[in-house]
Protein backbone atom coordinates (compact mmCIF):
# COMPACT_ATOMS: atom_id res chain seq x y z
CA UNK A 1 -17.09 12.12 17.79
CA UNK A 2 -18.76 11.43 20.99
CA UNK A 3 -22.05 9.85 21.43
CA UNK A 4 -25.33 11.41 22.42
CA UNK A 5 -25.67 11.55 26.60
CA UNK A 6 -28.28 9.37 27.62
CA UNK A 7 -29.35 11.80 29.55
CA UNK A 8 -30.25 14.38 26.65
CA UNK A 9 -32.05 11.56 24.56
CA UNK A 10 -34.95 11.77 26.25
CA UNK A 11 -35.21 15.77 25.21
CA UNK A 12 -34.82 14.73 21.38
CA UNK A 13 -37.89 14.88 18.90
CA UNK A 14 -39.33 10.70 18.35
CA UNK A 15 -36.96 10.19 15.24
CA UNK A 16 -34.05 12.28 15.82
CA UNK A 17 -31.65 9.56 17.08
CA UNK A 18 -32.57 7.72 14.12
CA UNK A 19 -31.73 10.95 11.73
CA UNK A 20 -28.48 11.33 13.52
CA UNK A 21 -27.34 7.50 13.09
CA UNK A 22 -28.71 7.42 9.36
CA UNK A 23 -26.43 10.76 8.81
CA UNK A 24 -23.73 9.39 11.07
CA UNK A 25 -24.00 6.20 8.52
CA UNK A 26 -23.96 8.40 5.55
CA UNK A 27 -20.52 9.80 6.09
CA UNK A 28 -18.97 6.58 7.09
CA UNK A 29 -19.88 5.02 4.06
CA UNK A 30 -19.28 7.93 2.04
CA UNK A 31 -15.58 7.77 3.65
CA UNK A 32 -15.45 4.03 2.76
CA UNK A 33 -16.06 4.89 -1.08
CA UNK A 34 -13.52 6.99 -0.49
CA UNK A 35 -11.09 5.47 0.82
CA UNK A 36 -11.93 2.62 -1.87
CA UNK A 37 -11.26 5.02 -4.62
CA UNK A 38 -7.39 5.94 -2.91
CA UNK A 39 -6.82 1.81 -2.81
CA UNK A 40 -7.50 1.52 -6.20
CA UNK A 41 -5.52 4.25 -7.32
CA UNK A 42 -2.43 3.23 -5.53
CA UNK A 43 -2.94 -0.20 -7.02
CA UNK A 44 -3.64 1.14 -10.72
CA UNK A 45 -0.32 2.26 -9.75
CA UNK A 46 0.84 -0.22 -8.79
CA UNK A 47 -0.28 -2.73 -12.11
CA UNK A 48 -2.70 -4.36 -9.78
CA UNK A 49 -6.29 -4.20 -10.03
CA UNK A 50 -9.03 -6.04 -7.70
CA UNK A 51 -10.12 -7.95 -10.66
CA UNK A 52 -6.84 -9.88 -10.89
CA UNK A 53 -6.55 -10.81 -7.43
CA UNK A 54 -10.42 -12.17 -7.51
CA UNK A 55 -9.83 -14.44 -10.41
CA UNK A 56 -6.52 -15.67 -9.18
CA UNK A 57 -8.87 -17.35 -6.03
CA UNK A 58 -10.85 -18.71 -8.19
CA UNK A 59 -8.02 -20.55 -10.34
């Protein structure tokens, strides 16, 4: 995905870089959750769950 010219920002509507970074946002994080969800099913597999390793640093 490319950004925005700078040259076509000045056409925009007042907000709509904003709306397009809050949506651009949006899908990375919704990528992250699911990405997190794949980890932790290949770890389930795996016997190994994020709640292990995290007390094991605090021992």
């Amino acid at each position: 995905m490319s950004p925005t010219p700078t040259s076509q920002v000045a056409d925009q509507e007042p907000g709509q870089l904003l709306r397009e970074l809050e949506q651009r946002q949006d899908d990375v994080l919704n990528q992250l959750d699911a990405l997190d969800a794949k980890l932790t099913e290949v770890l389930k597999g795996l016997g190994v769950t994020m709640d292990d390793e995290v007390e094991e640093n605090l021992v």
